[in-house]
PDB file of N, CA and C in Angstrom:
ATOM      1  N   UNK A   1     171.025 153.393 104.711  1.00  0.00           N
ATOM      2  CA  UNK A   1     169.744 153.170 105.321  1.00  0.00           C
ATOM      3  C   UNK A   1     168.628 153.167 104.290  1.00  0.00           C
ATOM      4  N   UNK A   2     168.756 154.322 103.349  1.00  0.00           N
ATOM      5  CA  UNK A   2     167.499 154.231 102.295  1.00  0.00           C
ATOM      6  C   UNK A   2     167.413 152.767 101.485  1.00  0.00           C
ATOM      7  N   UNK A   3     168.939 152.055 100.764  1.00  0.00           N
ATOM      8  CA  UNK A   3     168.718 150.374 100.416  1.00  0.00           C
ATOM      9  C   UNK A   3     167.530 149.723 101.352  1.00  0.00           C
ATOM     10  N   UNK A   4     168.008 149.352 103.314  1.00  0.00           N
ATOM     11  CA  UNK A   4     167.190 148.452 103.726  1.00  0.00           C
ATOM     12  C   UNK A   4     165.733 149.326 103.831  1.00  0.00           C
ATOM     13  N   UNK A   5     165.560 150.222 103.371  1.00  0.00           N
ATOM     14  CA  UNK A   5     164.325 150.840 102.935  1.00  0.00           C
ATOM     15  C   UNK A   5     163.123 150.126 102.540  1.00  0.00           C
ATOM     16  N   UNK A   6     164.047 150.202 100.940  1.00  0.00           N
ATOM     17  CA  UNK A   6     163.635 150.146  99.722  1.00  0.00           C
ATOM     18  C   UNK A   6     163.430 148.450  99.540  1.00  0.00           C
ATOM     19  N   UNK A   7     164.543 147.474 100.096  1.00  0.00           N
ATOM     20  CA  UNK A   7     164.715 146.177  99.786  1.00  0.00           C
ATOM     21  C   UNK A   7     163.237 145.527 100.890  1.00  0.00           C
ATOM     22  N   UNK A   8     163.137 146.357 102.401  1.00  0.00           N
ATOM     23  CA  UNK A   8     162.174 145.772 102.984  1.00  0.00           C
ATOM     24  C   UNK A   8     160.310 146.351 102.605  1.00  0.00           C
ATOM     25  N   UNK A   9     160.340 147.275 101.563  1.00  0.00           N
ATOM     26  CA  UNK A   9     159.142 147.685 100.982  1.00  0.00           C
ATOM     27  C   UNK A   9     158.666 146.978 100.051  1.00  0.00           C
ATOM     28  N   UNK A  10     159.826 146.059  98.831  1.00  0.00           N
ATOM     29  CA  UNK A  10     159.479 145.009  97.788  1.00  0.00           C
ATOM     30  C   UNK A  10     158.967 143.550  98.288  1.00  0.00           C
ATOM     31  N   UNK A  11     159.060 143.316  99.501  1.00  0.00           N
ATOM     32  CA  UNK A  11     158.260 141.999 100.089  1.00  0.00           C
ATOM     33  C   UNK A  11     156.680 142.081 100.406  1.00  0.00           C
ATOM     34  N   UNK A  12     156.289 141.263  99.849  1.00  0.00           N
ATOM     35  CA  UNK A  12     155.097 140.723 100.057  1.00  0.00           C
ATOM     36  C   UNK A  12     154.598 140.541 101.924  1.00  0.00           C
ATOM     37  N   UNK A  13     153.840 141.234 102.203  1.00  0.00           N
ATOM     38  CA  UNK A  13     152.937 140.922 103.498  1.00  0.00           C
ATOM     39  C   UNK A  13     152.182 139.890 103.698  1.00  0.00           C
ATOM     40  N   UNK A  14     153.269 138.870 103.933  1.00  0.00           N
ATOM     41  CA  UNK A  14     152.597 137.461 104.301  1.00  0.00           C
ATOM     42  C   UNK A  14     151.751 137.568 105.501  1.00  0.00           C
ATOM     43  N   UNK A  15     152.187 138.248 106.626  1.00  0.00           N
ATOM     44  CA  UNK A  15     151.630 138.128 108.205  1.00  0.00           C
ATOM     45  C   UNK A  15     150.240 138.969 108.001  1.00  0.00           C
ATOM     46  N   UNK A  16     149.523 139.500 106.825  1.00  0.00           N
ATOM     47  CA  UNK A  16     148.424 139.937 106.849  1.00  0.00           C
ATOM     48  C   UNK A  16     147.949 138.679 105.587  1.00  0.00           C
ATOM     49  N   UNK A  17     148.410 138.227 105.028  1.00  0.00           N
ATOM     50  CA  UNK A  17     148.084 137.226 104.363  1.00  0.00           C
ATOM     51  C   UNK A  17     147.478 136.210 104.452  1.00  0.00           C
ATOM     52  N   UNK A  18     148.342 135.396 106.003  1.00  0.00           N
ATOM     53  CA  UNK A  18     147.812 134.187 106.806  1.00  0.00           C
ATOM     54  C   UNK A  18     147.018 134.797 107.430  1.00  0.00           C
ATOM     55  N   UNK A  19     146.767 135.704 108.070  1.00  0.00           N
ATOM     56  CA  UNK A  19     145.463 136.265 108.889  1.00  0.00           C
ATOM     57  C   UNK A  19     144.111 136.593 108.117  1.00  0.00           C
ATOM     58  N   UNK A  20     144.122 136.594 107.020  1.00  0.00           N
ATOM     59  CA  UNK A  20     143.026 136.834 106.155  1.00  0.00           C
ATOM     60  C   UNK A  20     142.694 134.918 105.729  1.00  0.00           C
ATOM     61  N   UNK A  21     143.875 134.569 105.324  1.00  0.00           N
ATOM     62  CA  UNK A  21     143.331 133.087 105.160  1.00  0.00           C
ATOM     63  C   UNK A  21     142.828 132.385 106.121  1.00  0.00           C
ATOM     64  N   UNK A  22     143.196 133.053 107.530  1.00  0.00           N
ATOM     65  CA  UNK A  22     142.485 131.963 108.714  1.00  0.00           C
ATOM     66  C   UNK A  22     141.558 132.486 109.142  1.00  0.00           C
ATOM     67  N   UNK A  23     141.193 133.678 108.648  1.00  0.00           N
ATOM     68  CA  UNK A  23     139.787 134.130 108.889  1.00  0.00           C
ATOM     69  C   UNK A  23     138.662 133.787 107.904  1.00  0.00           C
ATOM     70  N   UNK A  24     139.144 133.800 107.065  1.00  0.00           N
ATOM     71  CA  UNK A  24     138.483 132.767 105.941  1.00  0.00           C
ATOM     72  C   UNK A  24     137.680 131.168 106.451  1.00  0.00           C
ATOM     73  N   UNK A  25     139.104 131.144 106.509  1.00  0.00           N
ATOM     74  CA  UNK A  25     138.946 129.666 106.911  1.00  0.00           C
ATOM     75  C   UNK A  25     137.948 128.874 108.357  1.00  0.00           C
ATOM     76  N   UNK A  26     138.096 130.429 108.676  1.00  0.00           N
ATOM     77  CA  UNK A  26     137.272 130.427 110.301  1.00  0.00           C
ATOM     78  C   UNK A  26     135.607 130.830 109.504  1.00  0.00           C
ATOM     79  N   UNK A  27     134.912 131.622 108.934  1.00  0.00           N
ATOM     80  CA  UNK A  27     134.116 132.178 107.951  1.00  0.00           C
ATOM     81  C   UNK A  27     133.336 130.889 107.552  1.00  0.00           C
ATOM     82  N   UNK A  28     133.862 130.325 106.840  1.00  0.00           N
ATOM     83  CA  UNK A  28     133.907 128.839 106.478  1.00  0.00           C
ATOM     84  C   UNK A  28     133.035 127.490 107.136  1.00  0.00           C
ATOM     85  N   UNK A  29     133.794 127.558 108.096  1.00  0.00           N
ATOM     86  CA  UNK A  29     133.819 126.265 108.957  1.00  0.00           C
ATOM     87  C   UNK A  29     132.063 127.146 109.874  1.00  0.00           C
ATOM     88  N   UNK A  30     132.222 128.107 110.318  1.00  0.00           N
ATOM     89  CA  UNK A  30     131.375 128.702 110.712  1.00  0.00           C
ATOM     90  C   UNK A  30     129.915 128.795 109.306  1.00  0.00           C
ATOM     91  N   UNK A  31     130.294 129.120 108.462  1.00  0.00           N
ATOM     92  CA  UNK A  31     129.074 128.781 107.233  1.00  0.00           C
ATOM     93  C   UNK A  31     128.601 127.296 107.339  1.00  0.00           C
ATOM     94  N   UNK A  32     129.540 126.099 107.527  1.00  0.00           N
ATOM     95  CA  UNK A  32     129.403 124.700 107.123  1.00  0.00           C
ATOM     96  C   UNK A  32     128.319 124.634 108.753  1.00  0.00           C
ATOM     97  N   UNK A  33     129.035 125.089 109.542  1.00  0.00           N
ATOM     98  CA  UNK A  33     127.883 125.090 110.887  1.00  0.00           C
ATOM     99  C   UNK A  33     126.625 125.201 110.782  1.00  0.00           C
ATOM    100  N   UNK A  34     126.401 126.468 110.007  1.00  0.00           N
ATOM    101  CA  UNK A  34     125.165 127.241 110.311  1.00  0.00           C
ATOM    102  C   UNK A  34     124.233 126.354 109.391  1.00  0.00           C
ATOM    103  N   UNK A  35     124.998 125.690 108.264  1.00  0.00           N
ATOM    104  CA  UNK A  35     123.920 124.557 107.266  1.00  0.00           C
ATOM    105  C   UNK A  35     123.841 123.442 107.868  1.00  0.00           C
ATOM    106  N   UNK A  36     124.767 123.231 108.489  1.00  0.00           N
ATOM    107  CA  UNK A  36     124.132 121.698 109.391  1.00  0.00           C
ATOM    108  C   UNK A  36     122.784 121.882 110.096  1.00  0.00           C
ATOM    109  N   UNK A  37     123.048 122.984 111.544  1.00  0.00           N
ATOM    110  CA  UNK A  37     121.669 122.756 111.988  1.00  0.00           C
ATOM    111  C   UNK A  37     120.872 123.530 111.247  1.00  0.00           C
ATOM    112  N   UNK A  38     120.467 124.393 110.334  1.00  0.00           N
ATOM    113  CA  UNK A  38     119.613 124.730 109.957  1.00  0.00           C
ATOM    114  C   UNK A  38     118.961 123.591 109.130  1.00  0.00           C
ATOM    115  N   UNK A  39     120.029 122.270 108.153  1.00  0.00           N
ATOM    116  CA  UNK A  39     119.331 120.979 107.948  1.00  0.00           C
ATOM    117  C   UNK A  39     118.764 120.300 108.752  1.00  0.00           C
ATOM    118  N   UNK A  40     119.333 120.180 109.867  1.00  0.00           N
ATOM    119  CA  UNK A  40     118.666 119.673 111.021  1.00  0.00           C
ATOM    120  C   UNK A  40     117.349 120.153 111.795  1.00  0.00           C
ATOM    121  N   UNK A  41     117.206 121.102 111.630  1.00  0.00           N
ATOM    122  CA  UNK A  41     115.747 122.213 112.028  1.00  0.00           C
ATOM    123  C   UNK A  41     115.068 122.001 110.794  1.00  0.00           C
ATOM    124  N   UNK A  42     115.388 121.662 109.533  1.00  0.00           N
ATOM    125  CA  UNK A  42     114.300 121.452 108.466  1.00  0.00           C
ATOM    126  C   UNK A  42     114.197 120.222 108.884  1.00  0.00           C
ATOM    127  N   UNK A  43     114.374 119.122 109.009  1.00  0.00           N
ATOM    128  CA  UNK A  43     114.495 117.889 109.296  1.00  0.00           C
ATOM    129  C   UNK A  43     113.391 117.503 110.586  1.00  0.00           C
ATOM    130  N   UNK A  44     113.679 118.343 111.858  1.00  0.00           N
ATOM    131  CA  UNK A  44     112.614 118.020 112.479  1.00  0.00           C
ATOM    132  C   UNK A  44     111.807 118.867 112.235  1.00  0.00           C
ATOM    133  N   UNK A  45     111.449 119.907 111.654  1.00  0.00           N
ATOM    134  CA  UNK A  45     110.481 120.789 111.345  1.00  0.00           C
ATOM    135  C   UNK A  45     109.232 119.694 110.408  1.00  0.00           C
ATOM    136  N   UNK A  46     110.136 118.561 109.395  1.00  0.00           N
ATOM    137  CA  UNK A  46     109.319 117.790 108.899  1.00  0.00           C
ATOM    138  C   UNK A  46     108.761 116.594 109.621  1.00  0.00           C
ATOM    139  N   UNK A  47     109.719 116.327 110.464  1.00  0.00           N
ATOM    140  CA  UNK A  47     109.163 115.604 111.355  1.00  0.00           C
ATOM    141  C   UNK A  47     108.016 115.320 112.243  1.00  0.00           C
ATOM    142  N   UNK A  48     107.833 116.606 112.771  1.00  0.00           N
ATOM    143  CA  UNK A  48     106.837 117.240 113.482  1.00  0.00           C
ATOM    144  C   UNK A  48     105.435 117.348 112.512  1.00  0.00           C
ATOM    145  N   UNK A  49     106.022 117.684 111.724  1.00  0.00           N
ATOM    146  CA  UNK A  49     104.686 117.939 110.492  1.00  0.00           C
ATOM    147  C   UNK A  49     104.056 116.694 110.054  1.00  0.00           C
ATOM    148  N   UNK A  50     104.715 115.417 109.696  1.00  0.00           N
ATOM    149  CA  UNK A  50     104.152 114.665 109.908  1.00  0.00           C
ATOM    150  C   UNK A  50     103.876 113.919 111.334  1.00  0.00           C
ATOM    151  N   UNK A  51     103.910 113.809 112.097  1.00  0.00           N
ATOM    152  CA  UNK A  51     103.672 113.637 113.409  1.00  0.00           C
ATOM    153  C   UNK A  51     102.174 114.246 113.451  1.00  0.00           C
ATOM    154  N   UNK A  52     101.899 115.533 113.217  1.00  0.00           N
ATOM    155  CA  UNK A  52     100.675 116.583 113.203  1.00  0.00           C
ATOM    156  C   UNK A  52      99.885 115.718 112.173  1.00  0.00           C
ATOM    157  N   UNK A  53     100.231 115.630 110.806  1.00  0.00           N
ATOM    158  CA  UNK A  53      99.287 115.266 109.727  1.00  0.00           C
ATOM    159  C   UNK A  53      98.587 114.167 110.492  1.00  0.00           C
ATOM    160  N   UNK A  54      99.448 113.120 110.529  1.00  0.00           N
ATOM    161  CA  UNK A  54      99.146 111.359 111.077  1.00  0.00           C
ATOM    162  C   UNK A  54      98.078 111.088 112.170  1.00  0.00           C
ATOM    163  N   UNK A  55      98.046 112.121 112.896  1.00  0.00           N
ATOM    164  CA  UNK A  55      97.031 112.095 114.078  1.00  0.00           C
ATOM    165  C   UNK A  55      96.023 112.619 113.747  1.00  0.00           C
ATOM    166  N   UNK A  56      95.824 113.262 112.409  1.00  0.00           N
ATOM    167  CA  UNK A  56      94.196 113.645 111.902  1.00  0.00           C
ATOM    168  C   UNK A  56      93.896 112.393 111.194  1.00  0.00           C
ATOM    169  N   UNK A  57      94.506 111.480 110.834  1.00  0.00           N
ATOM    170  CA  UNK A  57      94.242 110.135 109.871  1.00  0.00           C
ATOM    171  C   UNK A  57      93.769 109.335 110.825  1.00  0.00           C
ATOM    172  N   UNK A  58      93.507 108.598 110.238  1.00  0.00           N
ATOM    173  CA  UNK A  58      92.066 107.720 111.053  1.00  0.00           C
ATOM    174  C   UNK A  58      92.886 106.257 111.107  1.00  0.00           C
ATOM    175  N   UNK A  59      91.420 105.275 111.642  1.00  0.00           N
ATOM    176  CA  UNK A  59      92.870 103.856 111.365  1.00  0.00           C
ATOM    177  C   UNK A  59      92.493 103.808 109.837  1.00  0.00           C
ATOM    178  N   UNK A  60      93.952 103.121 109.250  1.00  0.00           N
ATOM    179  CA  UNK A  60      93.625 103.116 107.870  1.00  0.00           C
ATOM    180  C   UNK A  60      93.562 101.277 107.807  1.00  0.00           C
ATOM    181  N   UNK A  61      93.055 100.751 106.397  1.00  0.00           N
ATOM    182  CA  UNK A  61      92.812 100.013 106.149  1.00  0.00           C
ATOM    183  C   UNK A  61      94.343  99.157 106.334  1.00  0.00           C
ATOM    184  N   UNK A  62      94.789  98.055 106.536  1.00  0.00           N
ATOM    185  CA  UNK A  62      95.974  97.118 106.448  1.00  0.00           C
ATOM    186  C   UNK A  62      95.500  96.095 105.385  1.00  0.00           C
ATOM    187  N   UNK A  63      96.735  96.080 104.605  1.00  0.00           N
ATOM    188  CA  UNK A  63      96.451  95.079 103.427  1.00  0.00           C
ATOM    189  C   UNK A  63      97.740  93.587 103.855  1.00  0.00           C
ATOM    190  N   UNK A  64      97.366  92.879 103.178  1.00  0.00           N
ATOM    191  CA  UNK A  64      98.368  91.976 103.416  1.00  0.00           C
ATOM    192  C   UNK A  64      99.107  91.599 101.724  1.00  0.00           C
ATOM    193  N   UNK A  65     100.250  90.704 101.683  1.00  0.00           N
ATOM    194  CA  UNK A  65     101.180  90.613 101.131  1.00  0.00           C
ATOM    195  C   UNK A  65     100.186  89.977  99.964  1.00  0.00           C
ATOM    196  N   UNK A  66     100.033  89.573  98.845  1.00  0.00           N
ATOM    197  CA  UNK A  66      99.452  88.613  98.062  1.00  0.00           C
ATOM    198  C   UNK A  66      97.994  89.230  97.781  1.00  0.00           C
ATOM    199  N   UNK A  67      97.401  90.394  98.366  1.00  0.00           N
ATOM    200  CA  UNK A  67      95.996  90.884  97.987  1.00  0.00           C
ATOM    201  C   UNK A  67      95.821  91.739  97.235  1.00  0.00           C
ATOM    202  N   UNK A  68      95.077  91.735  96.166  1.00  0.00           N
ATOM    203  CA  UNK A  68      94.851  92.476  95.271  1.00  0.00           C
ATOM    204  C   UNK A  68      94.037  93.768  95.527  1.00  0.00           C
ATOM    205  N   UNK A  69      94.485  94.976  94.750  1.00  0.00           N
ATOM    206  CA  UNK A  69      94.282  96.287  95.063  1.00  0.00           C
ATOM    207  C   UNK A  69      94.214  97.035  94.134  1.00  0.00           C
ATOM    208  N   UNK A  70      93.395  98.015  93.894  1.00  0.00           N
ATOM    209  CA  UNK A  70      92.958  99.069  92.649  1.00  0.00           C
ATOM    210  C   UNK A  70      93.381 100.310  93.283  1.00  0.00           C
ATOM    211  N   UNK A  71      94.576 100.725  92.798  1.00  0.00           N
ATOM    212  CA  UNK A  71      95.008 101.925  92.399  1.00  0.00           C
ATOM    213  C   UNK A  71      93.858 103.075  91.879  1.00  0.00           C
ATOM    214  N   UNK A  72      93.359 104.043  93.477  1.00  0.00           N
ATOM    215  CA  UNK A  72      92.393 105.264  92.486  1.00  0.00           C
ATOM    216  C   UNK A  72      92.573 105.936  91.390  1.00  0.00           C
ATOM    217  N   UNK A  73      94.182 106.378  91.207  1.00  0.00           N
ATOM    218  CA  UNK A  73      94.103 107.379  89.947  1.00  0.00           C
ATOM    219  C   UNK A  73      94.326 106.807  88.574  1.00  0.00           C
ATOM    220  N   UNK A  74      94.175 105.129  88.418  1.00  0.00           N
ATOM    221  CA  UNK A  74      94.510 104.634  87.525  1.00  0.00           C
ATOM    222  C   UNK A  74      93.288 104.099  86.685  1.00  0.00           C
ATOM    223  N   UNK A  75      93.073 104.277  85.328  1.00  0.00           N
ATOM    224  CA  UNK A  75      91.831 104.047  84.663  1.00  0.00           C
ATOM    225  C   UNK A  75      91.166 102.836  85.215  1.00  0.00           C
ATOM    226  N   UNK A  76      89.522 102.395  84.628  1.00  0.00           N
ATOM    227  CA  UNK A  76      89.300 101.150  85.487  1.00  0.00           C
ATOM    228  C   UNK A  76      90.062 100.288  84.714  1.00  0.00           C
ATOM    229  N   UNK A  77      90.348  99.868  83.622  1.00  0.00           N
ATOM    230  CA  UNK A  77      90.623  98.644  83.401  1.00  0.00           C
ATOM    231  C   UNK A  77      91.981  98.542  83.755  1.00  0.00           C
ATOM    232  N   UNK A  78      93.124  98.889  84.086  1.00  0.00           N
ATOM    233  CA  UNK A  78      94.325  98.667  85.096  1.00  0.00           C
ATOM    234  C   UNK A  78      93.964  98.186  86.086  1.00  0.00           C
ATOM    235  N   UNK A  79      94.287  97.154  86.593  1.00  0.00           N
ATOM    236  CA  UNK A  79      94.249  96.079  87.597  1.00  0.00           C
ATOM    237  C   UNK A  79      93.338  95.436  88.219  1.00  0.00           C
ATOM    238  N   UNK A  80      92.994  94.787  89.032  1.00  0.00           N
ATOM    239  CA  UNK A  80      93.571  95.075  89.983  1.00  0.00           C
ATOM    240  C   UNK A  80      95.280  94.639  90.308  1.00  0.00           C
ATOM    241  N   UNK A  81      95.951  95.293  91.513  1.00  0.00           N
ATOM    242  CA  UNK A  81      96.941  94.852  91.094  1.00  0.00           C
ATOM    243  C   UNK A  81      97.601  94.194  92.469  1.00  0.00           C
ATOM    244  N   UNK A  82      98.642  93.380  92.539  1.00  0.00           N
ATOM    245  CA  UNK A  82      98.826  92.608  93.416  1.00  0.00           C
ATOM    246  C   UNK A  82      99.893  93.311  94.401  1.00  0.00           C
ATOM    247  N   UNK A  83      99.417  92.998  95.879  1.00  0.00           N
ATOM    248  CA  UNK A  83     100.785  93.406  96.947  1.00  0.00           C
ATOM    249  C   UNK A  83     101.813  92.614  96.816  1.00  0.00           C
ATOM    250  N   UNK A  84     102.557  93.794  96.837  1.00  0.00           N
ATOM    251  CA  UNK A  84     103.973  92.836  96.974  1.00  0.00           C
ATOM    252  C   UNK A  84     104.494  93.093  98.150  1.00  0.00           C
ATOM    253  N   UNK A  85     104.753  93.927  98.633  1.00  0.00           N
ATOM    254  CA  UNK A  85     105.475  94.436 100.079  1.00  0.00           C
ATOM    255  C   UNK A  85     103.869  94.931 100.649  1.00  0.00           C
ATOM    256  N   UNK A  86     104.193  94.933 102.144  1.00  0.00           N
ATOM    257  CA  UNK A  86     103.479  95.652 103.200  1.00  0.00           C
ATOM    258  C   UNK A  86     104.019  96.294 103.957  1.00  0.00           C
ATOM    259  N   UNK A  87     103.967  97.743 104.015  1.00  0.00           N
ATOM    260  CA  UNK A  87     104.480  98.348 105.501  1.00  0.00           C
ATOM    261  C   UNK A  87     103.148  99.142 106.267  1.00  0.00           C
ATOM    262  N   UNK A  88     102.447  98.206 106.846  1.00  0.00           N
ATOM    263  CA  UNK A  88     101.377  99.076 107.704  1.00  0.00           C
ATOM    264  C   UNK A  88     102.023  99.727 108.544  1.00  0.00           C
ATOM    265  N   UNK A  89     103.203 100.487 109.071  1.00  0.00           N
ATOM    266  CA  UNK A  89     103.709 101.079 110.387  1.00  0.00           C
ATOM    267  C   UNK A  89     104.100 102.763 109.485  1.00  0.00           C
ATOM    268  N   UNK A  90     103.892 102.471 107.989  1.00  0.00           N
ATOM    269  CA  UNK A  90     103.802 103.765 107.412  1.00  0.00           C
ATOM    270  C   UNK A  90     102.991 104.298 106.671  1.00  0.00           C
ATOM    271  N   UNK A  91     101.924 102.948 106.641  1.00  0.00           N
ATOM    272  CA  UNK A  91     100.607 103.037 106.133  1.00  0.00           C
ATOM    273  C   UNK A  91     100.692 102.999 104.044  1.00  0.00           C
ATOM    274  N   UNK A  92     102.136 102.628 103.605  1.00  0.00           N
ATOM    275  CA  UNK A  92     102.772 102.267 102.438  1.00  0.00           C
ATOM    276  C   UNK A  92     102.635 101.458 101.903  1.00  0.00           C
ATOM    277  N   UNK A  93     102.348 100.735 100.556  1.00  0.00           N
ATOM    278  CA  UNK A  93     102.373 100.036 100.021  1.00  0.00           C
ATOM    279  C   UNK A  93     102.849  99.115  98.800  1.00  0.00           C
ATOM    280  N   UNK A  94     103.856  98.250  98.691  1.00  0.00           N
ATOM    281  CA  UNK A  94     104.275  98.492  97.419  1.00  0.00           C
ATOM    282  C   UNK A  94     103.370  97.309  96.198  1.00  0.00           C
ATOM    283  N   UNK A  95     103.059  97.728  94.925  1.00  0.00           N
ATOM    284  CA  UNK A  95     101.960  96.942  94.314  1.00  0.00           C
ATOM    285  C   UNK A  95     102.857  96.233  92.615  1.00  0.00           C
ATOM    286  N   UNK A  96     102.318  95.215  92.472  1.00  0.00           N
ATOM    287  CA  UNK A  96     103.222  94.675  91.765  1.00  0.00           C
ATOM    288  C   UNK A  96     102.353  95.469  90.387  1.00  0.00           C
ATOM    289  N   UNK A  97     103.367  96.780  89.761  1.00  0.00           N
ATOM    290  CA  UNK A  97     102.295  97.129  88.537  1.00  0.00           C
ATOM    291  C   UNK A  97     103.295  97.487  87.369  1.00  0.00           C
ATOM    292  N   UNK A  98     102.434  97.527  86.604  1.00  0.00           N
ATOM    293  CA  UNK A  98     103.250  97.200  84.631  1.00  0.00           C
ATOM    294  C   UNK A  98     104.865  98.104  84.869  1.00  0.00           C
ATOM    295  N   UNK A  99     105.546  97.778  84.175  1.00  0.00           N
ATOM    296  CA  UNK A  99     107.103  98.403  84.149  1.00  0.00           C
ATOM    297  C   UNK A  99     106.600  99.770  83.264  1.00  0.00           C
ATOM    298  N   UNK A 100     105.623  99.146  81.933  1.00  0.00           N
ATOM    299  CA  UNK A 100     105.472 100.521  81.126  1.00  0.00           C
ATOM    300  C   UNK A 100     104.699 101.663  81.681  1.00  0.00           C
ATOM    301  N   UNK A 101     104.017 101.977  82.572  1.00  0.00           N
ATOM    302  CA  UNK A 101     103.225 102.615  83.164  1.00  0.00           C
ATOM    303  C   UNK A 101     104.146 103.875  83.847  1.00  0.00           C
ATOM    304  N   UNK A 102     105.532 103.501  84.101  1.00  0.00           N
ATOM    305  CA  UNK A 102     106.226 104.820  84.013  1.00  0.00           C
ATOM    306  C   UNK A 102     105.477 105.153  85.524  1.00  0.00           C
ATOM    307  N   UNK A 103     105.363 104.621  86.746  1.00  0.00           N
ATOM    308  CA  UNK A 103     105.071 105.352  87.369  1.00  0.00           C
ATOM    309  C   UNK A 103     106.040 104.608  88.683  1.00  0.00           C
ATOM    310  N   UNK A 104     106.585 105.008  90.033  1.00  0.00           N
ATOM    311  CA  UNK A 104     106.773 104.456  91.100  1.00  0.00           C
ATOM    312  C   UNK A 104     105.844 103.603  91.626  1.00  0.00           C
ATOM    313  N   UNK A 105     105.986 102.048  92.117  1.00  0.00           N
ATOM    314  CA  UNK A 105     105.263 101.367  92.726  1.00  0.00           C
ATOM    315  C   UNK A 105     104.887 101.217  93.748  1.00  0.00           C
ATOM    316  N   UNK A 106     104.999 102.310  95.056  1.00  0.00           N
ATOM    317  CA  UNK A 106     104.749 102.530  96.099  1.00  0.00           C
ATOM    318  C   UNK A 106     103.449 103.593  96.501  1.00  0.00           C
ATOM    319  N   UNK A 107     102.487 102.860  97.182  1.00  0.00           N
ATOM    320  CA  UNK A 107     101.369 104.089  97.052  1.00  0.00           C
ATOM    321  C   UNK A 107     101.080 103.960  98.772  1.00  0.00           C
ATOM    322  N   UNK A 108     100.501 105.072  99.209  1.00  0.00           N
ATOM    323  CA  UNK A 108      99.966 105.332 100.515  1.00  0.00           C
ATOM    324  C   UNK A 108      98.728 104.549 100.446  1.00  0.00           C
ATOM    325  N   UNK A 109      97.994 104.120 101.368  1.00  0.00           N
ATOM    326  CA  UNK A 109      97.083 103.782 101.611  1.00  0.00           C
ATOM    327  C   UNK A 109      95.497 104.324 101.307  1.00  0.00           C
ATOM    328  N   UNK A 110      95.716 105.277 101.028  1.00  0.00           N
ATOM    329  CA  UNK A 110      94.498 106.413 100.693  1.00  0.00           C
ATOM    330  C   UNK A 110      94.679 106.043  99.351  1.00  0.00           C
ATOM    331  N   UNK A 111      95.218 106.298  98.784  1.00  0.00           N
ATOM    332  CA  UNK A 111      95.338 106.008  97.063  1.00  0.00           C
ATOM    333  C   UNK A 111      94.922 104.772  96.739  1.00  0.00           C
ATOM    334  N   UNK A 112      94.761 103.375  97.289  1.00  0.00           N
ATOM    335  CA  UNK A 112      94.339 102.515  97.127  1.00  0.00           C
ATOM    336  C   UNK A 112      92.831 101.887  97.482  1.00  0.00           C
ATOM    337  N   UNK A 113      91.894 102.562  98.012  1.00  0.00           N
ATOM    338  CA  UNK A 113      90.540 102.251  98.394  1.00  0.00           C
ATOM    339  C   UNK A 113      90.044 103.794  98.306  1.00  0.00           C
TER     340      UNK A 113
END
């Protein structure tokens, strides 16, 4: 009797093994949860925020495709510079300006008058 003792004390405890891995694994899937909607609650949290901003803005000016426009934060002698895209439904603009200038070509509407 002392052998099947001794021979069943040298095995490894798998059946607490898999129960720790599927609690894990449960841990887990439950973490991957809790970052979804909490992305999702930042998401409309920004949503809302702009929703709030937009309704203190006034009507803003609409430019059209081909009209030239002066960039405020840009010295005077930079441009004026030409539309290339229009999105009045976000009040966005994209302006055709130098490659070297190192800057994104998309400006809000406020930045431009």
């Amino acid at each position: 009797m002392n052998s099947v003792i001794a021979s069943t004390a040298n095995l490894p405890d798998t059946l607490g093994a898999s129960q720790d891995a599927a609690a894990a694994t449960q841990f887990l899937e439950q973490m991957q949860l809790t970052e979804h909607k909490a992305k999702d609650n930042l998401l409309a949290a920004k949503v809302i925020q702009a929703f709030q901003a937009d309704k203190h803005c006034g009507h803003q000016d609409c430019f059209q495709k081909g009209e030239d426009q002066v960039a405020k934060f840009f010295p005077q002698f930079d441009g004026p510079y030409e539309v290339v895209e229009a999105h009045p439904e976000t009040d966005c603009y994209t302006l055709d300006i130098l490659h070297h200038l190192n800057t994104f070509p998309v400006f809000y509407v406020s930045e431009l008058c």
